[in-house]
C-alpha atoms as a PDB file:
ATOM      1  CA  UNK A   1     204.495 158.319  96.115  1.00  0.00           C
ATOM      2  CA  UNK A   2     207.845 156.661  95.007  1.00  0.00           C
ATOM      3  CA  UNK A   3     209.243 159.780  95.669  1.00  0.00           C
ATOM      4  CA  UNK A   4     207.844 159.969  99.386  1.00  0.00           C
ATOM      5  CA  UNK A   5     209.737 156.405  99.664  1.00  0.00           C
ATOM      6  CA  UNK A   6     212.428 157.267  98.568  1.00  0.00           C
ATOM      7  CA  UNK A   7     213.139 160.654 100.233  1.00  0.00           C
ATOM      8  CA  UNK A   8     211.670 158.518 103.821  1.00  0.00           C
ATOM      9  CA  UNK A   9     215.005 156.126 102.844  1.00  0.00           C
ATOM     10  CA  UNK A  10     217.397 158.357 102.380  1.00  0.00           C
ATOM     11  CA  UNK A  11     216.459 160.223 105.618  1.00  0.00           C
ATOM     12  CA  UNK A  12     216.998 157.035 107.582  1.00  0.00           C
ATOM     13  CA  UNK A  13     220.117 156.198 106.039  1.00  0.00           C
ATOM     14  CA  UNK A  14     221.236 159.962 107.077  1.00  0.00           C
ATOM     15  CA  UNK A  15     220.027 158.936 110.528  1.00  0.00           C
ATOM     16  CA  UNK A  16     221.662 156.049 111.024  1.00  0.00           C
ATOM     17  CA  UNK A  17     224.386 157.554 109.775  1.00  0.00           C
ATOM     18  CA  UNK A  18     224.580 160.427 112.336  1.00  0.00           C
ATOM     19  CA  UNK A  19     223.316 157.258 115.043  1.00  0.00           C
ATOM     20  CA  UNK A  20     226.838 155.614 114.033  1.00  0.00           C
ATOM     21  CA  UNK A  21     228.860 159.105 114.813  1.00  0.00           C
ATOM     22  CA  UNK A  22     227.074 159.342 117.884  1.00  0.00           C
ATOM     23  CA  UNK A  23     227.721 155.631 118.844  1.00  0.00           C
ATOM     24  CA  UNK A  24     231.600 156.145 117.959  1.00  0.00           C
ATOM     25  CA  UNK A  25     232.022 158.848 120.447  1.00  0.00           C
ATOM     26  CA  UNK A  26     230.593 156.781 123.057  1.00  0.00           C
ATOM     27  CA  UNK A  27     232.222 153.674 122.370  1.00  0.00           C
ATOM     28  CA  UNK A  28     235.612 156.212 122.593  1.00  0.00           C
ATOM     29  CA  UNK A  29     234.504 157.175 125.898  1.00  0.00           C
ATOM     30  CA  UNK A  30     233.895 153.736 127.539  1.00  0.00           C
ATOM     31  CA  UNK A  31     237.395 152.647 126.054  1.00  0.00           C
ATOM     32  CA  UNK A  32     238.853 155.983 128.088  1.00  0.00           C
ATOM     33  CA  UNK A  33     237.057 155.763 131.301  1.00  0.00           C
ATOM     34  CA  UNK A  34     238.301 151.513 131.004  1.00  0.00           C
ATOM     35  CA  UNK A  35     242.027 152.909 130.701  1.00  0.00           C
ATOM     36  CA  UNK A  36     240.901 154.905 133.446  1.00  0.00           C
ATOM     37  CA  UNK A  37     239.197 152.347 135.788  1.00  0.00           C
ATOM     38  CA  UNK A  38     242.241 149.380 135.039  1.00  0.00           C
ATOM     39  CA  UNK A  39     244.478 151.980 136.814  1.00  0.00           C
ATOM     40  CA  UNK A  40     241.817 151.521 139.940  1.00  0.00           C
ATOM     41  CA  UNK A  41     240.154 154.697 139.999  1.00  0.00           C
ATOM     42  CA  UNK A  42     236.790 153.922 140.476  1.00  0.00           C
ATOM     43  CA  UNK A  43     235.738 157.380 141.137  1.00  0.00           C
ATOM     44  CA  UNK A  44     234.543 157.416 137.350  1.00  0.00           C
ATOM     45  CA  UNK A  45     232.031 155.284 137.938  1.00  0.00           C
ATOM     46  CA  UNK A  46     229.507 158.361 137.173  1.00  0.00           C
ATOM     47  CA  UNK A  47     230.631 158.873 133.519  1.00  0.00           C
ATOM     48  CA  UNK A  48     229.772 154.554 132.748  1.00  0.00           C
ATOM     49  CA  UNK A  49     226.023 155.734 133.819  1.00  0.00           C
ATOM     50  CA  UNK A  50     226.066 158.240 131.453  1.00  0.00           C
ATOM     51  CA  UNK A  51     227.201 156.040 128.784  1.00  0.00           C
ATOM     52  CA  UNK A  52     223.909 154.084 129.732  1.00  0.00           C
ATOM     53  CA  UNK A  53     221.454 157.295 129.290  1.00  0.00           C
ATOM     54  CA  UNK A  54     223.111 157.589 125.769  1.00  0.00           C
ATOM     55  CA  UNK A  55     222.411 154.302 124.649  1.00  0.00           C
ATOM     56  CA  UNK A  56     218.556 154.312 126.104  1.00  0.00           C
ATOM     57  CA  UNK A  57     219.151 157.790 123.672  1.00  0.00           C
ATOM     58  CA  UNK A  58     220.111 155.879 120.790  1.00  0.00           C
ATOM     59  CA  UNK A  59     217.934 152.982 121.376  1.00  0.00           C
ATOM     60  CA  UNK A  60     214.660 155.338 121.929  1.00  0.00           C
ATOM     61  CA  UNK A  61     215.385 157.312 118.332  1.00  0.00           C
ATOM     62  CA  UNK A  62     215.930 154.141 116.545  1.00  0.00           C
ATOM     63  CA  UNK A  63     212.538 152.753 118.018  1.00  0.00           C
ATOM     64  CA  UNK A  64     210.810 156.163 116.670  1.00  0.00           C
ATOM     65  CA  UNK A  65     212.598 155.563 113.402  1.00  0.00           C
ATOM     66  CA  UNK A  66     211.443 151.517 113.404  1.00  0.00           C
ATOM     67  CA  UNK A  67     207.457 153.263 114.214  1.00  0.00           C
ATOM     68  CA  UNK A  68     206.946 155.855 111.283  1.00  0.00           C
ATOM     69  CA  UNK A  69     205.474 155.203 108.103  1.00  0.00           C
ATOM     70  CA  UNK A  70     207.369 153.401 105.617  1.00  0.00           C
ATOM     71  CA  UNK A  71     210.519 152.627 107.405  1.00  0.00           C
ATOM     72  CA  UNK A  72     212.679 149.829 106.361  1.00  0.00           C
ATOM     73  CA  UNK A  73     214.173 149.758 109.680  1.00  0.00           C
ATOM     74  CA  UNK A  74     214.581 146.575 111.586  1.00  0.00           C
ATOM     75  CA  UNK A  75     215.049 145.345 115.110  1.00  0.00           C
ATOM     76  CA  UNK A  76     218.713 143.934 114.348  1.00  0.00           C
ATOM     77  CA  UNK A  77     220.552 147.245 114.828  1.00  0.00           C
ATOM     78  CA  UNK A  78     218.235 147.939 117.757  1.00  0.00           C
ATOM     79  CA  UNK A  79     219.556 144.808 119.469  1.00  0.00           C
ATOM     80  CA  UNK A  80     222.852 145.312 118.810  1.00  0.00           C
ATOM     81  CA  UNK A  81     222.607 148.534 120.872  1.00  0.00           C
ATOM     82  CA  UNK A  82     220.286 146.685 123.828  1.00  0.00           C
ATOM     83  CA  UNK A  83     223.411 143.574 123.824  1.00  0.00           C
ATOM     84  CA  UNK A  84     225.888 146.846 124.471  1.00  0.00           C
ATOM     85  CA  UNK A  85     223.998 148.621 126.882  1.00  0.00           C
ATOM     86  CA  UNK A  86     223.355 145.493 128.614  1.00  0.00           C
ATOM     87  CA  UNK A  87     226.911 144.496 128.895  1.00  0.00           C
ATOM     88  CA  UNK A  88     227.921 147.952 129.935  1.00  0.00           C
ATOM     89  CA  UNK A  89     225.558 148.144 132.822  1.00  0.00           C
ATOM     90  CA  UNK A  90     226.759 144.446 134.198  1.00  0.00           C
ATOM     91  CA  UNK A  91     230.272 146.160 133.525  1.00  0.00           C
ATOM     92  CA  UNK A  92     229.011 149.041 135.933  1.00  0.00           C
ATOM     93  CA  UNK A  93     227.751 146.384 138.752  1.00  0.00           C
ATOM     94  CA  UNK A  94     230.598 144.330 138.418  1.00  0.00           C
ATOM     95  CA  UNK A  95     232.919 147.799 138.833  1.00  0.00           C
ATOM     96  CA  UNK A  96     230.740 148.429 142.106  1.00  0.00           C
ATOM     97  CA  UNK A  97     231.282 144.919 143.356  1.00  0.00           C
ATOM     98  CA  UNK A  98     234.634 145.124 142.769  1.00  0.00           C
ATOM     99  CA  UNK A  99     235.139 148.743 144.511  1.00  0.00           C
ATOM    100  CA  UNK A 100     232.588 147.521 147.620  1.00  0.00           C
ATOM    101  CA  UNK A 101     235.231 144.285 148.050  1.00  0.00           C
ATOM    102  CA  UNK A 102     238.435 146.859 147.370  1.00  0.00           C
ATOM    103  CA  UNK A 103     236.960 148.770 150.267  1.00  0.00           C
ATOM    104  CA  UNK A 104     236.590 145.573 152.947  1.00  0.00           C
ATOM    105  CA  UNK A 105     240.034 144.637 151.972  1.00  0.00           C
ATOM    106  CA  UNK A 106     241.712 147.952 152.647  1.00  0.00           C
ATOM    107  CA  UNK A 107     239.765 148.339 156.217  1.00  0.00           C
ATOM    108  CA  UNK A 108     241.310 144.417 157.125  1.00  0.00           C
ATOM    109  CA  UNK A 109     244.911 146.138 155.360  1.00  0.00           C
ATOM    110  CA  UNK A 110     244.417 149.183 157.954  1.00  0.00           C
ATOM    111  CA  UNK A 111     243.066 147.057 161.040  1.00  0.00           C
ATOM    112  CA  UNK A 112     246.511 145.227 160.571  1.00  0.00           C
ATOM    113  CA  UNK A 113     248.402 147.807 159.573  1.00  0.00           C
ATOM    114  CA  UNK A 114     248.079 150.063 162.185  1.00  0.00           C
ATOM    115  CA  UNK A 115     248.035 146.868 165.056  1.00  0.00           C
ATOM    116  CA  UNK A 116     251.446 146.107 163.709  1.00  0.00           C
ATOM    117  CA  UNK A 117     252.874 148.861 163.963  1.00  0.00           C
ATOM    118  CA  UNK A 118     251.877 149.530 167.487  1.00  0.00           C
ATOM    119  CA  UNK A 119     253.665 146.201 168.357  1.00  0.00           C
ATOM    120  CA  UNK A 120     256.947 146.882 166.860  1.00  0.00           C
ATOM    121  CA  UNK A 121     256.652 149.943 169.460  1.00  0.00           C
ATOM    122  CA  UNK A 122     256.171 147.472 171.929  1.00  0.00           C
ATOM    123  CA  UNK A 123     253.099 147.956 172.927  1.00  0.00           C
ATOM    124  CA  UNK A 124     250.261 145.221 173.531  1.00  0.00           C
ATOM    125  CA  UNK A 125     247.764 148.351 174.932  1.00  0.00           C
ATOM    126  CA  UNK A 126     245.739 147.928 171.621  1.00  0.00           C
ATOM    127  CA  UNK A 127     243.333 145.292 171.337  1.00  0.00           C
ATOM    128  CA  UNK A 128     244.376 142.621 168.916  1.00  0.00           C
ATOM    129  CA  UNK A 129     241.958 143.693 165.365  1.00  0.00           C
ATOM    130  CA  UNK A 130     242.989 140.015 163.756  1.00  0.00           C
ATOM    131  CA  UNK A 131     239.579 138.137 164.962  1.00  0.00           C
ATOM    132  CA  UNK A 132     237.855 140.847 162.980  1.00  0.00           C
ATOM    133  CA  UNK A 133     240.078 141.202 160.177  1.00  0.00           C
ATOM    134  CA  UNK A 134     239.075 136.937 159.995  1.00  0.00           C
ATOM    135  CA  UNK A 135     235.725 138.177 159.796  1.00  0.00           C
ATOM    136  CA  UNK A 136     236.310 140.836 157.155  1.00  0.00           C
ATOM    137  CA  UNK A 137     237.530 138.004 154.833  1.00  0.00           C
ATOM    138  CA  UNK A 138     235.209 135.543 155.662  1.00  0.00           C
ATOM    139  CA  UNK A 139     232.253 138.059 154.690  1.00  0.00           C
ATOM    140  CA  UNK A 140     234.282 138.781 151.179  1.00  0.00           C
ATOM    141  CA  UNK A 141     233.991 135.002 150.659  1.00  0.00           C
ATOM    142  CA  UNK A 142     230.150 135.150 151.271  1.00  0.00           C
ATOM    143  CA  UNK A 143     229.766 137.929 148.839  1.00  0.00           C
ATOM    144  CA  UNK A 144     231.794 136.089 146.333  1.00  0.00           C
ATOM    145  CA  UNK A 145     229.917 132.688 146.535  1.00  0.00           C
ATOM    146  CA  UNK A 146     226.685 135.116 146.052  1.00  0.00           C
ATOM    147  CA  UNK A 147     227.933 137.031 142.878  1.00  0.00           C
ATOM    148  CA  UNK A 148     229.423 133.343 141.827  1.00  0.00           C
ATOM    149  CA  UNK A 149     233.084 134.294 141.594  1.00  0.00           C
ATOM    150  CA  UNK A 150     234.271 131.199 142.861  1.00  0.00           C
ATOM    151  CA  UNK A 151     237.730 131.950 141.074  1.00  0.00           C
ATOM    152  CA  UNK A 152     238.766 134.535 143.774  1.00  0.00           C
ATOM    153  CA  UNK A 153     237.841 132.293 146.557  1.00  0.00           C
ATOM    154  CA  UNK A 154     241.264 130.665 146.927  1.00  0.00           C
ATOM    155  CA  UNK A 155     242.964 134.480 147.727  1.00  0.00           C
ATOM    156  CA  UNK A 156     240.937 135.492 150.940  1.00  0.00           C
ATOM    157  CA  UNK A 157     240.590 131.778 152.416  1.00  0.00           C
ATOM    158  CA  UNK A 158     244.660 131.616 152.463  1.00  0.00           C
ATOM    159  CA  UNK A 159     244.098 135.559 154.289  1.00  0.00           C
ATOM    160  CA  UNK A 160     241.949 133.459 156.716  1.00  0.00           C
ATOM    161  CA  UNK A 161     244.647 131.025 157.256  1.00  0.00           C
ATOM    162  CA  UNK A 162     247.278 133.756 157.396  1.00  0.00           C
ATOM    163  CA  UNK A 163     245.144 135.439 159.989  1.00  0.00           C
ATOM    164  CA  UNK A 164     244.366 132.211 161.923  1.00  0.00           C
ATOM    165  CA  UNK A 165     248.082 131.997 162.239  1.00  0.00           C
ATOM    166  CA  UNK A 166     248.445 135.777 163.176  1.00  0.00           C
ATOM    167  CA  UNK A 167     245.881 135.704 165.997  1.00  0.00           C
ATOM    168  CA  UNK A 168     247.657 132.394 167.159  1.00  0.00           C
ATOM    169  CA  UNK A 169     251.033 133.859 167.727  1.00  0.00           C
ATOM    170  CA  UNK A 170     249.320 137.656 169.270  1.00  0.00           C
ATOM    171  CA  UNK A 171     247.964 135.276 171.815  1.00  0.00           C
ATOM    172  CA  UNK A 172     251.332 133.516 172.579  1.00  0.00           C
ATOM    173  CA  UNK A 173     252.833 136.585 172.808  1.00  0.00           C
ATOM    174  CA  UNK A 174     250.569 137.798 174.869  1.00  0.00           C
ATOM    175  CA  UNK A 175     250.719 135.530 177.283  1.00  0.00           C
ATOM    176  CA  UNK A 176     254.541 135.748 177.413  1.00  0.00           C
ATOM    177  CA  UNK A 177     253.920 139.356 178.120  1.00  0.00           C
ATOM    178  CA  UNK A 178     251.860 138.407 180.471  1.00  0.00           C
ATOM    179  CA  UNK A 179     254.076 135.886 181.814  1.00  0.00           C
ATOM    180  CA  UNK A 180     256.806 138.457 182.606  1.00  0.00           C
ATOM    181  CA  UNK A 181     254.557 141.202 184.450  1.00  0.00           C
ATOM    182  CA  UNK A 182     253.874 138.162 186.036  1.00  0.00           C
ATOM    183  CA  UNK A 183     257.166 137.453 187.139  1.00  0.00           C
ATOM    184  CA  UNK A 184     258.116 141.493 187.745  1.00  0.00           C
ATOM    185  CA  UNK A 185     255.046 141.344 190.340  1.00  0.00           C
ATOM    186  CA  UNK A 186     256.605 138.251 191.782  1.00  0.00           C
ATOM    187  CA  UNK A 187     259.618 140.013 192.625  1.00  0.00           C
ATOM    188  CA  UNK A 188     258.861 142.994 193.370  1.00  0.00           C
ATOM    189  CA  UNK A 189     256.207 140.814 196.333  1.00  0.00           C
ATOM    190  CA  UNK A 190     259.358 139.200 197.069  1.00  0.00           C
ATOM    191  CA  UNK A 191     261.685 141.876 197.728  1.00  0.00           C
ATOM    192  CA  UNK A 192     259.216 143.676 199.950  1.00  0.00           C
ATOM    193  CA  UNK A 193     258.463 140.307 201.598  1.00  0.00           C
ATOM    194  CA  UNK A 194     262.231 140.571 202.889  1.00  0.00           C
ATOM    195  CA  UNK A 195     261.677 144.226 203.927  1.00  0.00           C
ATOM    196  CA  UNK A 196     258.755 143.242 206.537  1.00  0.00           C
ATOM    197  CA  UNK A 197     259.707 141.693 209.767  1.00  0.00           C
ATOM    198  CA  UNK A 198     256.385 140.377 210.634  1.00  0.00           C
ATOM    199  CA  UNK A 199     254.945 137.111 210.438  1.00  0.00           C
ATOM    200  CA  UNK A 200     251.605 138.686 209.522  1.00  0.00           C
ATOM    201  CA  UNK A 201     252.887 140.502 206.471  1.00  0.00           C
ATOM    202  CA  UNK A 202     254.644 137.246 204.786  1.00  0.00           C
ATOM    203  CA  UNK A 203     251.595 135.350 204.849  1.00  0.00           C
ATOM    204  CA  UNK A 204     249.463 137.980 203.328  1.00  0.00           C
ATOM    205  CA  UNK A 205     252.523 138.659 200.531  1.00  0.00           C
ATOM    206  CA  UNK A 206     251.795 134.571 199.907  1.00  0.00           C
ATOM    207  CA  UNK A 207     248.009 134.823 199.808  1.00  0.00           C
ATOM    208  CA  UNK A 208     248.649 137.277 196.956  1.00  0.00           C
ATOM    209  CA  UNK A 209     250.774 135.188 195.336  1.00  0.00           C
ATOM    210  CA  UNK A 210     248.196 132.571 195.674  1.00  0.00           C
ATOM    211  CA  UNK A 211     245.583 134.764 193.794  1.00  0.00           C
ATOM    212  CA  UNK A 212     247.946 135.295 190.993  1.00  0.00           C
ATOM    213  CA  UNK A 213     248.756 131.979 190.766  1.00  0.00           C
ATOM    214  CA  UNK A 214     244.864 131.036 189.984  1.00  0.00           C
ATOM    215  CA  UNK A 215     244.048 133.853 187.935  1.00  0.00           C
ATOM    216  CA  UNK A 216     246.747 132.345 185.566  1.00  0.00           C
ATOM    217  CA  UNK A 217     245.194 129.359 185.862  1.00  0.00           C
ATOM    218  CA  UNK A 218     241.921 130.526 184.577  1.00  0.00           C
ATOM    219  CA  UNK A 219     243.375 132.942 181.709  1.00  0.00           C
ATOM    220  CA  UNK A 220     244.657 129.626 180.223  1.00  0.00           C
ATOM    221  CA  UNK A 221     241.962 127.376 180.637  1.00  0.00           C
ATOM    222  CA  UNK A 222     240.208 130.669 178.730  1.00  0.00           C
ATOM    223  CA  UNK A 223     243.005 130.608 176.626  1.00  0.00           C
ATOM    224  CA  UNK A 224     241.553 126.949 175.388  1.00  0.00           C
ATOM    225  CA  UNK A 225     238.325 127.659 175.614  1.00  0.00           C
ATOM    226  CA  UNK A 226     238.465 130.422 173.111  1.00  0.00           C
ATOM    227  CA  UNK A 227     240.637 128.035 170.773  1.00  0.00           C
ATOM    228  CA  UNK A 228     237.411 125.470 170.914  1.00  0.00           C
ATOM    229  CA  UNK A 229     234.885 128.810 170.239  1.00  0.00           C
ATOM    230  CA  UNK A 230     237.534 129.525 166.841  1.00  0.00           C
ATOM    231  CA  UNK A 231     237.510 125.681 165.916  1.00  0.00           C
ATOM    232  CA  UNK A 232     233.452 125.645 166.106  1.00  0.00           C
ATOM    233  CA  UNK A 233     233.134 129.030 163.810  1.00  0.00           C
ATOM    234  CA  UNK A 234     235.428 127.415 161.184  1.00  0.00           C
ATOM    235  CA  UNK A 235     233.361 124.168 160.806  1.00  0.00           C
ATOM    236  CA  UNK A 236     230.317 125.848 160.245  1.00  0.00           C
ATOM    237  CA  UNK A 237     231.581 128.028 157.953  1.00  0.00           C
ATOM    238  CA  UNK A 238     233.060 124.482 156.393  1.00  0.00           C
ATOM    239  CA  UNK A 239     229.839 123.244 156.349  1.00  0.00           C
ATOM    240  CA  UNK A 240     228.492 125.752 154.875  1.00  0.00           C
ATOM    241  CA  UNK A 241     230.661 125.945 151.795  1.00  0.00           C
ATOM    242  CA  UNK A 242     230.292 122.092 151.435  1.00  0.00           C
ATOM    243  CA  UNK A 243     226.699 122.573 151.087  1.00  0.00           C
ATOM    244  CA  UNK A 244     226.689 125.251 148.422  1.00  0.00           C
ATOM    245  CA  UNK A 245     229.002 123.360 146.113  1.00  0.00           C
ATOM    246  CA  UNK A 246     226.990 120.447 146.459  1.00  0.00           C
ATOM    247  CA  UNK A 247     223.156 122.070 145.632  1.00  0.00           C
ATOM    248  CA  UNK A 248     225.056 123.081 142.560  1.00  0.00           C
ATOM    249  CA  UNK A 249     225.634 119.393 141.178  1.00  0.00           C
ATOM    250  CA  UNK A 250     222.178 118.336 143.246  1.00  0.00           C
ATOM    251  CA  UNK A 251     218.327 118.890 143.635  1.00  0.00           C
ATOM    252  CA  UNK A 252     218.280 121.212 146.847  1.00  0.00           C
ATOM    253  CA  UNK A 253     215.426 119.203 148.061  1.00  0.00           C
ATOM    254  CA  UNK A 254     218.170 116.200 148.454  1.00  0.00           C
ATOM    255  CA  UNK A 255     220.056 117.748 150.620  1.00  0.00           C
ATOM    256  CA  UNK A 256     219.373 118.531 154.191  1.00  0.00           C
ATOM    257  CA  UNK A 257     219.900 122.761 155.104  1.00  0.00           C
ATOM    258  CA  UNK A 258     222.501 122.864 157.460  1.00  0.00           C
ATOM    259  CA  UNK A 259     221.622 127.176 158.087  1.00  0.00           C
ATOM    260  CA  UNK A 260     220.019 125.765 161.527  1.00  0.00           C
ATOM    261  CA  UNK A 261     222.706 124.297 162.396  1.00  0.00           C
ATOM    262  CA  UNK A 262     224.871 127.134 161.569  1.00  0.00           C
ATOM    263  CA  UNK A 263     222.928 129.568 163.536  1.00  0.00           C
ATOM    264  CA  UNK A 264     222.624 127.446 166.411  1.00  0.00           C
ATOM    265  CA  UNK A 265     226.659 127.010 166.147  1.00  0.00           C
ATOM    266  CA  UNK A 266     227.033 130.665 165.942  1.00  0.00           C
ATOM    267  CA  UNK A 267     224.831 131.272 168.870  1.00  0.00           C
ATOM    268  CA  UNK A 268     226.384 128.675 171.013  1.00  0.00           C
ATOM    269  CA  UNK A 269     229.684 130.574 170.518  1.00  0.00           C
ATOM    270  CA  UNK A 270     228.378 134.355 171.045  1.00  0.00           C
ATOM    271  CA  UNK A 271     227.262 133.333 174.532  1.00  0.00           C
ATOM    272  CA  UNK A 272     230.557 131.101 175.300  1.00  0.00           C
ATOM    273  CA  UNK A 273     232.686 134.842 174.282  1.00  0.00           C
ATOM    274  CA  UNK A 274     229.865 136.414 176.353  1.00  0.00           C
ATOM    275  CA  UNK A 275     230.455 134.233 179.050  1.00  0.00           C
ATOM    276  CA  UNK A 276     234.531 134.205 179.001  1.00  0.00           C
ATOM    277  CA  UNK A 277     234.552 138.296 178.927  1.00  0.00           C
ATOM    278  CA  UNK A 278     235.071 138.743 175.472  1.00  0.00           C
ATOM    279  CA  UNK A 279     231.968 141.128 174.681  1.00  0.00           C
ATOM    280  CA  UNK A 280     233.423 142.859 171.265  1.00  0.00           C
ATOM    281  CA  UNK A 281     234.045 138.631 169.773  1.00  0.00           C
ATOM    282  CA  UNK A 282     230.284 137.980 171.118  1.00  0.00           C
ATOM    283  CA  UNK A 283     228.666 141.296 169.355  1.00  0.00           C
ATOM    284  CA  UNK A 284     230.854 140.755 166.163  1.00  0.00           C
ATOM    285  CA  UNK A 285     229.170 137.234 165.709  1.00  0.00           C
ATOM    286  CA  UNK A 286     225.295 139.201 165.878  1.00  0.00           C
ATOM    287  CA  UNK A 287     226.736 140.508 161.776  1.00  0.00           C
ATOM    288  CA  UNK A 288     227.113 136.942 161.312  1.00  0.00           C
ATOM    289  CA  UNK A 289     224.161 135.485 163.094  1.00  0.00           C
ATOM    290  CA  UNK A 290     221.782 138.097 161.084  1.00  0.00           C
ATOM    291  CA  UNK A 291     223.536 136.994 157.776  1.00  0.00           C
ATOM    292  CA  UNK A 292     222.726 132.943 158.440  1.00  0.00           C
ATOM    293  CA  UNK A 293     219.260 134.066 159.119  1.00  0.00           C
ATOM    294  CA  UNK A 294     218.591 135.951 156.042  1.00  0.00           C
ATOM    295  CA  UNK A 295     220.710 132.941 154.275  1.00  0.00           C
ATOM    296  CA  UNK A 296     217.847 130.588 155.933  1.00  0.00           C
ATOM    297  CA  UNK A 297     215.534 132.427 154.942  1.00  0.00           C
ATOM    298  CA  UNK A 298     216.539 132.542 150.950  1.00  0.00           C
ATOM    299  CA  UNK A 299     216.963 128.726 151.256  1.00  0.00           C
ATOM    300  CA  UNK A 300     213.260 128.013 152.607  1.00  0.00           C
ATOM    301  CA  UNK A 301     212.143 130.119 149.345  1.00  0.00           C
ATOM    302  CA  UNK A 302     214.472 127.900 147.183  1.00  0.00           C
ATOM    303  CA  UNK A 303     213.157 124.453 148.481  1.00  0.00           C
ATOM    304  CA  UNK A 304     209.367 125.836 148.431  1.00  0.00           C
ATOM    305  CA  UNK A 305     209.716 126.855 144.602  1.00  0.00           C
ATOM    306  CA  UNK A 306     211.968 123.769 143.839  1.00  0.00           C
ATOM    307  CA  UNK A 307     209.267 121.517 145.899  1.00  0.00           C
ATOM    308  CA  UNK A 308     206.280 123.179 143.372  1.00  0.00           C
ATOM    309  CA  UNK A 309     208.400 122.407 139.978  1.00  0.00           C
ATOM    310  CA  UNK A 310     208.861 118.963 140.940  1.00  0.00           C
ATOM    311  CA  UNK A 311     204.708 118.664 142.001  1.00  0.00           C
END
């Protein structure tokens, strides 16, 4: 019987020996595909998951090992392995975060990118992407404040600014462009205006000019308007971000949801960009729109489950 002990002991100790081995080859591969990641090359991604299955592996054997008769095995190597695998697969969604943000960076990088070069051509043919690009970053921010990075915050809301600024100036150049077609019109009307000899045909060339004159007029006061739309988006996206750094120093149920608010905001401005013309600006607030709803929606189920602990 002492012999049956002893030769059960010396068979674990061989196993957790080989175990060890097994776990120093895989600890040497999640140090290589780290070098490999750091370098941004997310592609080997697949090689962290199977880094998981050989931990369940490892974990599974030691739990047969722990089962069988007479083993002095106990559950404070098996947890050492569960803390590892654990941290490895919130390595693998944090990788996957980090790649899914990556990618909504580069498309803003591209949408700006390839806008700016078609101005330096001289060209103003291309619809102006910065509006968007604002909403890129704004929807990194969201994601952050979900996954609790806070840190990173400060980067994309100076993009926003940057942006803000961007999309500023496009529209002042844009209506200097404007402004000199304009003018070209005017005098090309007034050249051909001395070329006609009747009375007929100079009041007509002035009735154009007259038309001109008050579509300018309206392109500005549109101008303006869409200036008022941009100032309404930022402060509830302000009030927003007030509210979720203050739930996290208060009882939710203290503070009033301001997500109705929000989506009423939001809807209020897709039908003012409806109404001025701007049908891509109104569509690209429906993203944001379904967002606030689903954000409602997760704060209802918050209150209701705070309102039950405090009962």
């Amino acid at each position: 019987m002492e012999n049956n002990e002893k030769t059960n002991e010396t068979d674990e100790k061989r196993k957790l020996y080989e175990i060890s081995k097994r776990v120093e080859k895989v600890e040497k591969l999640v140090k290589e595909y780290e070098t490999v990641i750091s370098q941004g090359n997310y592609e080997k991604l697949t090689p962290y998951t199977k880094i998981i299955t050989l931990y369940k592996e490892i974990i599974n054997e030691l739990l047969e090992m722990k089962n069988q008769e007479g083993a002095t095995l106990d559950d404070t190597i098996i947890n050492k392995y569960k803390a590892r695998m654990e941290k490895i697969s919130k390595r693998i969604e944090n990788l996957r975060f980090e790649e899914e943000i990556g990618s909504m960076v580069n498309k803003a990088n591209k949408l700006a990118r390839s806008y700016e070069i078609t101005l330096k051509k001289g060209g103003f043919e291309q619809e102006c992407p910065y509006f968007e690009i604002i909403e890129i970053y704004k929807d990194i921010i969201n994601k952050l404040l979900d996954k609790g990075w806070i840190s990173q915050l400060e980067n994309y809301s100076r993009e926003i600014e940057i942006y803000k600024k961007k999309l500023e100036k496009d529209k002042n150049l844009r209506e200097i462009e404007n402004q000199k077609i304009s003018k070209q019109k005017a005098f090309e009307r007034a050249r051909k205006i001395n070329e006609v000899d009747s009375v007929e045909a100079v009041l007509q060339s002035l009735d154009n000019e007259m038309r001109v004159l008050t579509f300018e007029e309206k392109k500005q006061e549109k101008d303006k308007e869409f200036n008022k739309i941009l100032n309404l988006i930022d402060n509830a996206e302000k009030i927003v971000k007030e509210y979720k750094k203050n739930i996290k120093k208060s009882n939710v149920l203290e503070i009033d949801s301001p997500y109705e608010e929000v989506l009423n905001i939001y809807e209020k401005a897709k039908e003012r960009f409806k109404d001025l013309g701007w049908k891509d600006a109104s569509n690209k607030l429906l993203d944001s729109i379904d967002f606030y709803k689903q954000e409602l929606e997760k704060d209802q189920n918050l209150r209701e489950y705070e309102a039950k602990k405090s009962s």
